[in-house]
Protein backbone atom coordinates (compact mmCIF):
# COMPACT_ATOMS: atom_id res chain seq x y z
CA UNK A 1 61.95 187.85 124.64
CA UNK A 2 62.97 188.70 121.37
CA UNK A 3 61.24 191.40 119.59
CA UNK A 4 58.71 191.20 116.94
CA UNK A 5 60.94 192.53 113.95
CA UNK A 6 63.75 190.26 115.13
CA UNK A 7 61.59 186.67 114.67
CA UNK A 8 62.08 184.61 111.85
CA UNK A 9 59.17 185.18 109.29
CA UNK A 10 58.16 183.24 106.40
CA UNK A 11 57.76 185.38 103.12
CA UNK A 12 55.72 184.13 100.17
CA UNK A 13 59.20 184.93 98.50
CA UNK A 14 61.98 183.69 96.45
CA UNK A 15 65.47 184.09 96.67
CA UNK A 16 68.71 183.05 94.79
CA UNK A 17 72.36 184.01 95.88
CA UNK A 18 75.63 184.27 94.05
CA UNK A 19 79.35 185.16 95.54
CA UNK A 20 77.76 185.55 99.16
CA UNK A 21 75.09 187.96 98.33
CA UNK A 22 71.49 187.40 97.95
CA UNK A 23 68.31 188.87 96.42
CA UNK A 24 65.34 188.22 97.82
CA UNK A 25 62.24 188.01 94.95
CA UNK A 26 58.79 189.46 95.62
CA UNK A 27 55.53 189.65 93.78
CA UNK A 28 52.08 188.32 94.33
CA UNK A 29 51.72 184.65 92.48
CA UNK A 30 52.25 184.39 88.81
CA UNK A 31 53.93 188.02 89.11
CA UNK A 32 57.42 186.09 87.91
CA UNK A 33 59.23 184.86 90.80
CA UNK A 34 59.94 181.75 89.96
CA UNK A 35 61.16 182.94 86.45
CA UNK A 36 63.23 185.67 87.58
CA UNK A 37 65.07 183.05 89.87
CA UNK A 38 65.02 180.27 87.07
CA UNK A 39 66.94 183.03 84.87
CA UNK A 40 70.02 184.08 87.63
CA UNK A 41 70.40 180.45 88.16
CA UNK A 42 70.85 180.22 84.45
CA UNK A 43 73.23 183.04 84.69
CA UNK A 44 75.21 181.10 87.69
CA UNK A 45 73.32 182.29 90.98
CA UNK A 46 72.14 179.32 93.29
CA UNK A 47 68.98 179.08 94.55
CA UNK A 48 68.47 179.59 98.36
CA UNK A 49 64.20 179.03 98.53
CA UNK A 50 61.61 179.06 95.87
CA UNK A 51 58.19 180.35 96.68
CA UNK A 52 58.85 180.30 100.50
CA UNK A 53 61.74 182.11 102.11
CA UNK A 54 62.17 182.22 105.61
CA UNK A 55 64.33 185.43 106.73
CA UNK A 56 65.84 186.30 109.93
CA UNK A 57 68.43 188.93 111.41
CA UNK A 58 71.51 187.88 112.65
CA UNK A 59 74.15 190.65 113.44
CA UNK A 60 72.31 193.11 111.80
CA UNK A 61 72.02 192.14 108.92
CA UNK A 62 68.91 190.48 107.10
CA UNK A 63 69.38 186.46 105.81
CA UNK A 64 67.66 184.09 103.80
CA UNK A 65 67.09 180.69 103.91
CA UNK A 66 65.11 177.95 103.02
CA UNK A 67 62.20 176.91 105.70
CA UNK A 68 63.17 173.35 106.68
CA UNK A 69 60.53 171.63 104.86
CA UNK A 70 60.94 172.94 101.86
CA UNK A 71 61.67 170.95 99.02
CA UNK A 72 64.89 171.24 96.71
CA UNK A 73 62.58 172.25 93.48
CA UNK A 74 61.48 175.42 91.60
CA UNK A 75 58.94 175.90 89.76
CA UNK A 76 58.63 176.47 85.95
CA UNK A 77 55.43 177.42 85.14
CA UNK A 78 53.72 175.86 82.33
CA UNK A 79 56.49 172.89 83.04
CA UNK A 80 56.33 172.10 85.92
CA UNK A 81 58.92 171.52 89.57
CA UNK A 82 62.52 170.96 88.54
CA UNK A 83 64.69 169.63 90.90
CA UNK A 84 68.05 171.61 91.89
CA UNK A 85 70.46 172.06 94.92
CA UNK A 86 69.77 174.69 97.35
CA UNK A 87 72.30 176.44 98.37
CA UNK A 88 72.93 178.33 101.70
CA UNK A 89 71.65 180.88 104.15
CA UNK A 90 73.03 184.53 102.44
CA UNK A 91 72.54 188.23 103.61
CA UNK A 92 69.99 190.08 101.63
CA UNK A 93 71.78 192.75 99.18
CA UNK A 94 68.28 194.07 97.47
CA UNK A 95 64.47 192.91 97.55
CA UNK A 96 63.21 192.74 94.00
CA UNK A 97 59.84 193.43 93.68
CA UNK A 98 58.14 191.78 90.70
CA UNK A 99 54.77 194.23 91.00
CA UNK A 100 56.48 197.50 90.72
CA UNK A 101 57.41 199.02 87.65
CA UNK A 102 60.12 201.74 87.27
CA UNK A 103 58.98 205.50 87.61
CA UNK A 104 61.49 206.40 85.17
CA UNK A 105 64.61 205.92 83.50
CA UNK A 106 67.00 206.89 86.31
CA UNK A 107 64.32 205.65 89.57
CA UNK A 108 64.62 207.36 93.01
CA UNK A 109 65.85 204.99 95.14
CA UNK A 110 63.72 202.79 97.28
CA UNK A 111 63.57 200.57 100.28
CA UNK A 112 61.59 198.43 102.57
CA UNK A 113 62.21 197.49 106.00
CA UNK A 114 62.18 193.36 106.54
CA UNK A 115 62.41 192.38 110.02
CA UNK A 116 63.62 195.49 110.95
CA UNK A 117 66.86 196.13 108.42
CA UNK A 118 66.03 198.40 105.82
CA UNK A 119 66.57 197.17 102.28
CA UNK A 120 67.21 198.92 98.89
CA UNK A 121 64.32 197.86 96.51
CA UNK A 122 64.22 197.57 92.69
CA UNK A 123 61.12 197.20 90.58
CA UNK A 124 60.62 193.78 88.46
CA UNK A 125 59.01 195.15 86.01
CA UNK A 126 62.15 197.10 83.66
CA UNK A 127 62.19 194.73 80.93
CA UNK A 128 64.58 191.56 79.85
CA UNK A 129 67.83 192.83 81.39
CA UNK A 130 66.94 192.26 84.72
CA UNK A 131 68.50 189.02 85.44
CA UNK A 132 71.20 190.30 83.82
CA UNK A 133 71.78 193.47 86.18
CA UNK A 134 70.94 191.82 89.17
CA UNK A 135 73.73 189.20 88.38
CA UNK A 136 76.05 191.89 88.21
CA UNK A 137 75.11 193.45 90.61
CA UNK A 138 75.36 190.24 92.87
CA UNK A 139 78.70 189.85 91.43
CA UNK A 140 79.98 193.16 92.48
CA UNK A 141 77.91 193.81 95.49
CA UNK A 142 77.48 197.06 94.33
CA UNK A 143 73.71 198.67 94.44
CA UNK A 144 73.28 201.68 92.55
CA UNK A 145 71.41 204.72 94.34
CA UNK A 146 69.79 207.33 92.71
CA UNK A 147 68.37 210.52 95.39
């Protein structure tokens, strides 16, 4: 039997990926998911699941994917569902969440566990860079830590 943090699971989530590195995109609805994804896929980043992400651990390490029924569109509200490829399964480098807001300039670092793999966590709410430095950070694979 496998174990309860091991099962796939569903997260009312979205998630883009770029040079085989993903970030998966959190918030409660209207929080900015959608947009945040809409502007890393402007920056290059391919979409892996809008609005519903299905993740799962496989060697260790936390994936994301789109559910099987999900259709190849994201959402741009005020617009409406735009059709685009998605693109596949990648390993989770950072959870964005798009409630939190930074507690300062230079943030502790944070994390959340997902199926049982604990991931660094940045807050969505730092202003208009942040597509910009989670591209890059994508791009290099590099996630800054600050204890």
């Amino acid at each position: 039997m496998t174990p309860a943090a091991a099962r796939p699971r569903i997260l009312h989530a979205s998630a883009v990926g770029f040079a085989g590195r993903g970030v998966l995109i959190t918030g409660d609805s209207g929080s900015g998911k959608s947009a945040l994804a809409l502007n890393l896929m402007a920056l290059g980043a391919g979409l892996i699941a809008d609005d519903q992400t299905e993740i799962f651990v496989q060697n260790g390490t936390l994936i994301a994917r789109a559910p099987a029924t999900l259709p190849a569109m994201i959402e741009a509200r005020g617009i409406g569902l735009l059709p685009t490829v998605l693109v596949s399964p990648m390993p989770i480098l950072l959870v964005v969440d798009m409630t939190l807001a930074p507690a300062s300039r230079m943030p502790p670092s944070r994390y959340i566990t997902l199926c049982g793999v604990e991931c660094p966590v940045w807050a969505g709410q730092v202003g208009p860079h942040l597509a910009a430095s989670l591209f890059q950070t994508l791009k290099t694979g590099y996630v800054p830590h600050h204890d």
